[in-house]
N, C-alpha and C. Protein backbone atom coordinates (compact mmCIF):
# COMPACT_ATOMS: atom_id res chain seq x y z
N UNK A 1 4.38 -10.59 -9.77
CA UNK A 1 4.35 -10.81 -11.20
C UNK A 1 3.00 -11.44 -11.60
N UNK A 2 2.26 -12.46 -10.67
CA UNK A 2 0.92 -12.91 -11.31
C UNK A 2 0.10 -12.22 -11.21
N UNK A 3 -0.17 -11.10 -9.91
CA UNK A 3 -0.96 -10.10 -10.26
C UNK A 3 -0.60 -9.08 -11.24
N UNK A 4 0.19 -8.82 -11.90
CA UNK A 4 0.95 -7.71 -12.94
C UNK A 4 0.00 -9.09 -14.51
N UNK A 5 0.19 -10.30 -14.55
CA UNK A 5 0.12 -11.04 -15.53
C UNK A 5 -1.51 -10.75 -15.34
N UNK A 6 -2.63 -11.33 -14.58
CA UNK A 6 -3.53 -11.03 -14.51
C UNK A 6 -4.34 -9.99 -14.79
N UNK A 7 -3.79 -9.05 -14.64
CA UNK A 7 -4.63 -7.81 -14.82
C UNK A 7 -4.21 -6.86 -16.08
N UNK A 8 -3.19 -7.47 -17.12
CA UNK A 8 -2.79 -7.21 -17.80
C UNK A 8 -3.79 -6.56 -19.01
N UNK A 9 -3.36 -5.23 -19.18
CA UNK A 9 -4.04 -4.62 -20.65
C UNK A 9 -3.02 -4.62 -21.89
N UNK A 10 -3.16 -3.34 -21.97
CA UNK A 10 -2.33 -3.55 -23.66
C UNK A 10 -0.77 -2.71 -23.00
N UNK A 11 -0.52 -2.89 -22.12
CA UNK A 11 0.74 -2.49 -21.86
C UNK A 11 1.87 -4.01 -21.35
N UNK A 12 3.18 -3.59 -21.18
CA UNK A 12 3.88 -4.36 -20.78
C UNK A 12 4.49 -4.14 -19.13
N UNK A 13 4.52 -5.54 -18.36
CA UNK A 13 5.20 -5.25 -17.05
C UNK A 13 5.96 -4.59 -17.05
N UNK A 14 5.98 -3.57 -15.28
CA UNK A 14 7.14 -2.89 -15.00
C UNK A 14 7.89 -3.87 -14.40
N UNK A 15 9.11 -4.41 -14.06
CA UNK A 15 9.55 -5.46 -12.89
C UNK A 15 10.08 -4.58 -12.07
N UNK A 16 9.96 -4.03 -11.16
CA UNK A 16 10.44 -3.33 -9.94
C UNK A 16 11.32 -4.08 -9.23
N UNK A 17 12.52 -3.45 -9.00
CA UNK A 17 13.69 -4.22 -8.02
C UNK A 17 13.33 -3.72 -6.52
N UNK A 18 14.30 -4.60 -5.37
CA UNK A 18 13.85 -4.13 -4.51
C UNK A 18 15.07 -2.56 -3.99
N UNK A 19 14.44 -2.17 -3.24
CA UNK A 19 15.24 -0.95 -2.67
C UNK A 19 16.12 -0.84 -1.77
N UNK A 20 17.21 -0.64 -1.84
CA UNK A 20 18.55 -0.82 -0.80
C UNK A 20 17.56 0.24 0.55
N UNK A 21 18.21 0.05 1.45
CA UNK A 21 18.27 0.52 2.62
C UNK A 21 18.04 1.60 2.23
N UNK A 22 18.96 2.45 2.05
CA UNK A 22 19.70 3.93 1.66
C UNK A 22 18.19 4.76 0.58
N UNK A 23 18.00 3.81 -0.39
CA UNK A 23 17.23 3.86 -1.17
C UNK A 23 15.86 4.11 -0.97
N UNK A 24 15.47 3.15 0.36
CA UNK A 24 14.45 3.19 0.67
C UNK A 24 13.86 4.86 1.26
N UNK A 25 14.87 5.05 2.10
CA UNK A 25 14.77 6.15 3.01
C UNK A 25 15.01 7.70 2.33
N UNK A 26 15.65 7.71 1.13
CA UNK A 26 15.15 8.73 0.10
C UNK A 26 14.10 9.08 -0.34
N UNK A 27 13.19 7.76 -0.76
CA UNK A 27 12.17 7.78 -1.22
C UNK A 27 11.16 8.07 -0.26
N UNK A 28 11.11 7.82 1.10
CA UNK A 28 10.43 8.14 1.91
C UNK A 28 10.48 9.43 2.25
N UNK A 29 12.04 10.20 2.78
CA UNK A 29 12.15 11.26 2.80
C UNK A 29 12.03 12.45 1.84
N UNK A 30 11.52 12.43 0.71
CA UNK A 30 11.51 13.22 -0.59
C UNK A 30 10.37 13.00 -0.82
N UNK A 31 9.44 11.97 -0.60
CA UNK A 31 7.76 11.99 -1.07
C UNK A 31 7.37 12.69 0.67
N UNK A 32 7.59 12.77 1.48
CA UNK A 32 6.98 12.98 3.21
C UNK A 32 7.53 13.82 3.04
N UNK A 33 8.71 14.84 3.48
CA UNK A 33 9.09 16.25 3.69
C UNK A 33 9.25 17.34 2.47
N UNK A 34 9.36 16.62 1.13
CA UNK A 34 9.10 17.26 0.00
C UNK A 34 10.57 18.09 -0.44
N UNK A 35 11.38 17.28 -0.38
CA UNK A 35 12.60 17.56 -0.72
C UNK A 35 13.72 18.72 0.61
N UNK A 36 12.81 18.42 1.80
CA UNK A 36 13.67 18.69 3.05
C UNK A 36 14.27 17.46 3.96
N UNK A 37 15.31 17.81 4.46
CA UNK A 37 15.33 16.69 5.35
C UNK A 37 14.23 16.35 6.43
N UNK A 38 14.21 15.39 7.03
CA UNK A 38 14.07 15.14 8.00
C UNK A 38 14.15 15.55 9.32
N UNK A 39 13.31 15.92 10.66
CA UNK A 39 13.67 16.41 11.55
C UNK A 39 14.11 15.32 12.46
N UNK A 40 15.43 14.96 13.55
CA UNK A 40 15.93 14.58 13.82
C UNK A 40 14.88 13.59 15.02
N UNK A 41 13.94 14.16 15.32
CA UNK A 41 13.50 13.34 16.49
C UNK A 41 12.14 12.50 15.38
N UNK A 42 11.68 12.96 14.25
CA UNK A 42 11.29 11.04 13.64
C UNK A 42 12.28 10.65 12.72
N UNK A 43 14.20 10.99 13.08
CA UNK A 43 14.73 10.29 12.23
C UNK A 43 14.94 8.34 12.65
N UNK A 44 14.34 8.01 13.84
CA UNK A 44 15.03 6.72 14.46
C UNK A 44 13.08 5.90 13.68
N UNK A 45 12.07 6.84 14.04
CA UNK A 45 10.62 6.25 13.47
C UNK A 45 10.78 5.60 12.05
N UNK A 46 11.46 6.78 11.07
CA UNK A 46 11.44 6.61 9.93
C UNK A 46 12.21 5.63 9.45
N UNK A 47 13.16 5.26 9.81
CA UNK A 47 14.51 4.18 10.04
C UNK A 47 13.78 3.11 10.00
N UNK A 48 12.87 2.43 10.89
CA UNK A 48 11.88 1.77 10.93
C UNK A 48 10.80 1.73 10.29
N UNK A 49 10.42 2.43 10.41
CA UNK A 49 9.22 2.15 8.78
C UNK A 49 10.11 1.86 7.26
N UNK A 50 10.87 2.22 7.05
CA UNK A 50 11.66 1.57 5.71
C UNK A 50 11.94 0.35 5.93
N UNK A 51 12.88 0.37 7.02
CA UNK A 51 12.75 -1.51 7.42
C UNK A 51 11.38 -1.93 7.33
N UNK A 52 10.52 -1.63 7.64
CA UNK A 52 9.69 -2.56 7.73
C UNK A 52 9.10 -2.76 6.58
N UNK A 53 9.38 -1.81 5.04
CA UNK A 53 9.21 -1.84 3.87
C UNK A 53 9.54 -3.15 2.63
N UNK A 54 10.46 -3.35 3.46
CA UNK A 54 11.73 -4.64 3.50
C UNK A 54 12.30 -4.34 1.81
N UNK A 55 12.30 -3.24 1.57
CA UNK A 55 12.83 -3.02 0.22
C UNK A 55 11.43 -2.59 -1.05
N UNK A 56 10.46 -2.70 -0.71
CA UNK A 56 9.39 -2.70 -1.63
C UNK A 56 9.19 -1.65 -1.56
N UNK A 57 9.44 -0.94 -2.95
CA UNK A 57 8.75 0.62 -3.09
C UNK A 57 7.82 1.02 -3.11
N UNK A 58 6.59 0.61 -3.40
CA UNK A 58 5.40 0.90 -3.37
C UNK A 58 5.16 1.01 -2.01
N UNK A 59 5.45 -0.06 -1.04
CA UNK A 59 5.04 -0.11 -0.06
C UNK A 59 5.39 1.49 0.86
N UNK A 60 6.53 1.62 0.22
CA UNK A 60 7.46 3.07 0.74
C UNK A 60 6.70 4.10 0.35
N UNK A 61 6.37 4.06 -0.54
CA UNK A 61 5.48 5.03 -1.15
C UNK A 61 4.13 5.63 -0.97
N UNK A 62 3.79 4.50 -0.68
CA UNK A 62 2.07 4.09 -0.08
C UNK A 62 2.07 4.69 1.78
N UNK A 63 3.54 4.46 2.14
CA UNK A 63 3.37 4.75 3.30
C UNK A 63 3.39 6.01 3.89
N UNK A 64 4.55 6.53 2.66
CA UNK A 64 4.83 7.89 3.11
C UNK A 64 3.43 8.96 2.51
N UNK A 65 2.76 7.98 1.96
CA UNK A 65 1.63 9.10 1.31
C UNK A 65 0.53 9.16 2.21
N UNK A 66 0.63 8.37 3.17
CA UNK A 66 -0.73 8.22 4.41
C UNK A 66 -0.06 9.50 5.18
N UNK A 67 1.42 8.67 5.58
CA UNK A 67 2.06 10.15 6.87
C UNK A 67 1.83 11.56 6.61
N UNK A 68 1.97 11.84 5.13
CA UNK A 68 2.72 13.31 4.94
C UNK A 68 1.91 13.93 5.58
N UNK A 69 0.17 13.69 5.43
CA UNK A 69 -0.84 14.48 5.95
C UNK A 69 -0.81 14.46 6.87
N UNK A 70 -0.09 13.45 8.14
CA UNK A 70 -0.15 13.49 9.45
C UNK A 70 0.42 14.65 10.45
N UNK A 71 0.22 14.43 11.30
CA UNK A 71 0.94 15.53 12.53
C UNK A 71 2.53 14.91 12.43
N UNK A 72 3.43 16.10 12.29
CA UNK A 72 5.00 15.60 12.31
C UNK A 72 5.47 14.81 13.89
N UNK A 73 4.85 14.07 14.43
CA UNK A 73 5.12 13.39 16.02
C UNK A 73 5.52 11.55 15.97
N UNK A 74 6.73 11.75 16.35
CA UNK A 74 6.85 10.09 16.66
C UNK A 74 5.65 9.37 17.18
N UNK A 75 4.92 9.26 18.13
CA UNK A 75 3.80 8.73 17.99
C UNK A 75 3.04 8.43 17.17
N UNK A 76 2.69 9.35 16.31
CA UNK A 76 1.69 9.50 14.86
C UNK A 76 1.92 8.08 14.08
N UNK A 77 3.54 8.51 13.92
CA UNK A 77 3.98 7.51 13.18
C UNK A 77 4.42 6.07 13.24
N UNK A 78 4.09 6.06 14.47
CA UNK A 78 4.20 4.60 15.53
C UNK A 78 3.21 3.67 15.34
N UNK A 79 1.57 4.42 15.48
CA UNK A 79 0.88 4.20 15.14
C UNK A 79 0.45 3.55 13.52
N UNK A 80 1.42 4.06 12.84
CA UNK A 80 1.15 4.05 11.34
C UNK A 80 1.67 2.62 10.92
């Protein structure tokens, strides 16, 4: 919120809630595979990277927008 107050123009804050579990992993899976599921061997990677999101969407967002371009390999995304 103080960086949202700080940098403030002529608009008003968004307040962003945080993202359930469930929530998270939509958003990851629908910005990264593009409205496919998931392939089963980075479904345990991806599980983990939302956790590690800890609910923050942007962060989900931001993350899945580095991967999509990546090679589809658990490693890749280990790394990430």
């Amino acid at each position: 919120m103080e960086v949202a107050l700080h940098g403030k123009c002529n608009t008003d804050n968004l307040e962003l809630q945080l993202l359930k579990s469930e929530e998270s992993w939509e958003l990851l899976e629908k910005r990264e595979f593009r409205g496919k599921s998931c392939p089963d061997e980075l479904l345990n990677v991806g599980k983990e990277i939302v956790q590690n999101g800890k609910g923050l969407p942007l962060v989900v967002d931001l993350i899945a927008g580095v991967i999509v371009g990546l090679e589809k390999k658990k490693a890749v995304r280990l790394e990430v």
